[in-house]
C-alpha atoms as a PDB file:
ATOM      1  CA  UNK A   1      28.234 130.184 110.977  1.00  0.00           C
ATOM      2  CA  UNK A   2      27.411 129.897 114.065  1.00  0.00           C
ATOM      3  CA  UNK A   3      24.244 128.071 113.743  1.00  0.00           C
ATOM      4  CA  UNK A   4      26.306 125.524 111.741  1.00  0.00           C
ATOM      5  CA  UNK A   5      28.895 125.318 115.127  1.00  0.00           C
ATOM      6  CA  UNK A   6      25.762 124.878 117.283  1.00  0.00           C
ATOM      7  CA  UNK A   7      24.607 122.199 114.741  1.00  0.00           C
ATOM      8  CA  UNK A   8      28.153 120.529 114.684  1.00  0.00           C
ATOM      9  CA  UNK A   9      28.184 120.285 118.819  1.00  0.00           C
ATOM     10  CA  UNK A  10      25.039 118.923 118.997  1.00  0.00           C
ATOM     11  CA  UNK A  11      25.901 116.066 116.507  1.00  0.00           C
ATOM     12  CA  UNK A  12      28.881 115.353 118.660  1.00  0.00           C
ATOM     13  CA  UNK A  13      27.573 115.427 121.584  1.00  0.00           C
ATOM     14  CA  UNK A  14      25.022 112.679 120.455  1.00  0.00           C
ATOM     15  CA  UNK A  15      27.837 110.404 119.474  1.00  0.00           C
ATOM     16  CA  UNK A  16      29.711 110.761 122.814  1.00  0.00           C
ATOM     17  CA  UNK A  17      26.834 110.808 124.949  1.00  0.00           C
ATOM     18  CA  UNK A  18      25.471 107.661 122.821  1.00  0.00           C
ATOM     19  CA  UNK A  19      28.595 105.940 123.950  1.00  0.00           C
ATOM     20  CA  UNK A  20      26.875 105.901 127.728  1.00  0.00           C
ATOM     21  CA  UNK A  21      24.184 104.545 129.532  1.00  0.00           C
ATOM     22  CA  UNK A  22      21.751 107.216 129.979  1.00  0.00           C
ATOM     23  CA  UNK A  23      20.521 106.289 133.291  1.00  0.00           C
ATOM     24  CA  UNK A  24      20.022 107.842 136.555  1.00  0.00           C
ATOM     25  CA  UNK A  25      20.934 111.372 136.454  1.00  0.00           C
ATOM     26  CA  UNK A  26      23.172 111.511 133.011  1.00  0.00           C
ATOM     27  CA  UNK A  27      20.771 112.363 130.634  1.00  0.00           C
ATOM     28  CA  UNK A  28      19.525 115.045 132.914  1.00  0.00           C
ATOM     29  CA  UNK A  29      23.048 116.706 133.194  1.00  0.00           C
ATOM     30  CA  UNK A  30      23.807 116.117 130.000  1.00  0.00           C
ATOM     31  CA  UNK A  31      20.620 117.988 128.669  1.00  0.00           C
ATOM     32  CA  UNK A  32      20.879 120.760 130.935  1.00  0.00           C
ATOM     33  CA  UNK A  33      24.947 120.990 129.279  1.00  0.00           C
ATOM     34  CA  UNK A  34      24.140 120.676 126.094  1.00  0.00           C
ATOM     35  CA  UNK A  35      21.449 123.451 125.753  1.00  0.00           C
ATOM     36  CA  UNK A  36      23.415 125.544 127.230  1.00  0.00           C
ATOM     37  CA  UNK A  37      26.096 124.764 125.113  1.00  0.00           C
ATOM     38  CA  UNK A  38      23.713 124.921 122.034  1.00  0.00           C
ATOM     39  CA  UNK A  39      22.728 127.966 122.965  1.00  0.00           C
ATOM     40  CA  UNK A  40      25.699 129.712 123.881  1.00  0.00           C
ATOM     41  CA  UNK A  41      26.946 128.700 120.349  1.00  0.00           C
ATOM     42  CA  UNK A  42      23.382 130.662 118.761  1.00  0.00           C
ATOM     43  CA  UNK A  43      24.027 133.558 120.811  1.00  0.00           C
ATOM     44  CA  UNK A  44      27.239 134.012 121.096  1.00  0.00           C
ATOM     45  CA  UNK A  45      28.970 132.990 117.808  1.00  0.00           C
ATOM     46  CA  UNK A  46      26.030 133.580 115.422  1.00  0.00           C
ATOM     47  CA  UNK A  47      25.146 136.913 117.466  1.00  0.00           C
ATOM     48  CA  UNK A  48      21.009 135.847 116.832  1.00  0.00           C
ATOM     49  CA  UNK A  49      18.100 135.923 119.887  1.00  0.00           C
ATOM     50  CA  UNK A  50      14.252 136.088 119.529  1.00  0.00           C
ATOM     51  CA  UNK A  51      12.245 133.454 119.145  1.00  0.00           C
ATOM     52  CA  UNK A  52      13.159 131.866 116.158  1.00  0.00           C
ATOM     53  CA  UNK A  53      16.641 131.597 117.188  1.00  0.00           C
ATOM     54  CA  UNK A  54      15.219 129.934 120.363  1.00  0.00           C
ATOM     55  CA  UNK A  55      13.103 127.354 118.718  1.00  0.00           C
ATOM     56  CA  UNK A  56      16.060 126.320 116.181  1.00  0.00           C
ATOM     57  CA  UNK A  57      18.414 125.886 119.182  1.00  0.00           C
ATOM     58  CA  UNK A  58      15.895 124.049 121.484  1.00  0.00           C
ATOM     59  CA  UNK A  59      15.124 121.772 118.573  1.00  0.00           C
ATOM     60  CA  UNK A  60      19.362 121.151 117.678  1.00  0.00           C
ATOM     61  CA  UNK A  61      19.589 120.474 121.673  1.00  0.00           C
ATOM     62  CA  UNK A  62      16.742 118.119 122.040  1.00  0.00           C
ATOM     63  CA  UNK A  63      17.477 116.330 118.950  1.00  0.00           C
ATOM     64  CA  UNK A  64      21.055 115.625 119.801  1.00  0.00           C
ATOM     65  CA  UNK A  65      19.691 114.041 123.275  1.00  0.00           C
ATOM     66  CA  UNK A  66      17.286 112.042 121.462  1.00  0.00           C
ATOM     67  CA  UNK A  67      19.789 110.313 119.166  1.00  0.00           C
ATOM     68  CA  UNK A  68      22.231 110.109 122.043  1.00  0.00           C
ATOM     69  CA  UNK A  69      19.190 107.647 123.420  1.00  0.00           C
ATOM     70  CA  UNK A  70      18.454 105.902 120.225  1.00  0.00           C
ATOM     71  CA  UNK A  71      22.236 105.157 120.078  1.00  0.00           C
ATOM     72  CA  UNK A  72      22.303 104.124 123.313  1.00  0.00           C
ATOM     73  CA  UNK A  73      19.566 101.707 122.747  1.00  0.00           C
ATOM     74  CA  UNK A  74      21.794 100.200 120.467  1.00  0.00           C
ATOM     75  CA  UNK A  75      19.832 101.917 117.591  1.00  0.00           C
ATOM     76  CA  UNK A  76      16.497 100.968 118.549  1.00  0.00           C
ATOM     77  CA  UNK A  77      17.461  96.814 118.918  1.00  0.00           C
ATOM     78  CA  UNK A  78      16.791  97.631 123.146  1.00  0.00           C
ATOM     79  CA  UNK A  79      14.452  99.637 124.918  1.00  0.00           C
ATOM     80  CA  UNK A  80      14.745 103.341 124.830  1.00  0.00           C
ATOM     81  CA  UNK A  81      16.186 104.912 127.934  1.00  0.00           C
ATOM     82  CA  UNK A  82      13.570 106.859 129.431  1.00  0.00           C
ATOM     83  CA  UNK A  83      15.215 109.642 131.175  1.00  0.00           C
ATOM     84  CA  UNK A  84      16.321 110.685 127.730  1.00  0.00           C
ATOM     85  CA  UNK A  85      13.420 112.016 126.678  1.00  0.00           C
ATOM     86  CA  UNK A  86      13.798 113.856 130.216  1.00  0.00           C
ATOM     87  CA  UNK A  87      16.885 114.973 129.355  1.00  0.00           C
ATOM     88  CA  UNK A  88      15.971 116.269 126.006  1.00  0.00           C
ATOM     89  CA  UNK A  89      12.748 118.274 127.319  1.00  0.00           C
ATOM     90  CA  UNK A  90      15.633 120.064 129.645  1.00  0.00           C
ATOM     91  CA  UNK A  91      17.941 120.360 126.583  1.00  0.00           C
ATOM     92  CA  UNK A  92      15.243 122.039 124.804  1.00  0.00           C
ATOM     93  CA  UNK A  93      14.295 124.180 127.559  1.00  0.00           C
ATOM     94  CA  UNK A  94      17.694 125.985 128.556  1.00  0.00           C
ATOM     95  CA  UNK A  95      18.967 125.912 124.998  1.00  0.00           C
ATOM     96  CA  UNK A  96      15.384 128.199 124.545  1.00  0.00           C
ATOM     97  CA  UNK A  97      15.867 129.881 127.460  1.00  0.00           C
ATOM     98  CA  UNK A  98      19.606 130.949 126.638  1.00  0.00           C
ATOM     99  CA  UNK A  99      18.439 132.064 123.100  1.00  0.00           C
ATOM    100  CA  UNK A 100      14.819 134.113 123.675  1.00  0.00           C
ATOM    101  CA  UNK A 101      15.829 137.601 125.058  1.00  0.00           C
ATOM    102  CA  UNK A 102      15.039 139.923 122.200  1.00  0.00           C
ATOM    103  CA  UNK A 103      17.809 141.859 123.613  1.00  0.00           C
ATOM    104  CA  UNK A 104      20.031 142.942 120.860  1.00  0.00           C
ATOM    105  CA  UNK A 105      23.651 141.251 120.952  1.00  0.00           C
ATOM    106  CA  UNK A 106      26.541 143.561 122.159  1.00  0.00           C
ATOM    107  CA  UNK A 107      29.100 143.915 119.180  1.00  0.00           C
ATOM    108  CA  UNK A 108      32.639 142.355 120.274  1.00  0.00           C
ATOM    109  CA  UNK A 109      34.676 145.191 120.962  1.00  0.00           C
END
């Protein structure tokens, strides 16, 4: 379930963030949000760490950024903002980061 929330946010995020010009600094904040986000939603909801719970939320994070640029390129017709790659790399990274302890989750009391 939670995996599926993570998966849901992500795809949202896209679409709003797609909305924007990813210039400057946005895609930078945005990435560094939305892998948290992402993997807050892994951790927390679907209670799962280790490594293969980081590598499905770093690749949910980075993806979303990455089709937040292609949208914003107006689906490839422009160039491809640059910083969103950046942005995804950082999406990808704290979304991993978030997710990797092998640290057993704490039951909700």
């Amino acid at each position: 379930m939670g995996v599926l929330v993570a998966a849901l946010g992500a795809v949202l995020a896209a679409f709003i963030l797609g909305e924007y010009e990813l210039v400057g600094i946005v895609p930078l904040l945005a990435g560094a949000v939305v892998g948290l986000l992402v993997g807050e939603a892994v951790v927390g909801i679907a209670r799962w760490r280790g490594p293969v719970a980081s590598a499905v939320a770093a690749l949910l994070a980075a993806g979303s950024l990455l089709w937040a640029g292609w949208i914003d390129s107006s689906e490839g017709l422009e160039p491809y903002p640059a910083l969103a790659a950046a942005g995804a790399l950082l999406a990808a990274v704290a979304a991993g980061v978030r997710a990797w302890s092998r640290r057993p989750v704490q039951p909700v009391a």
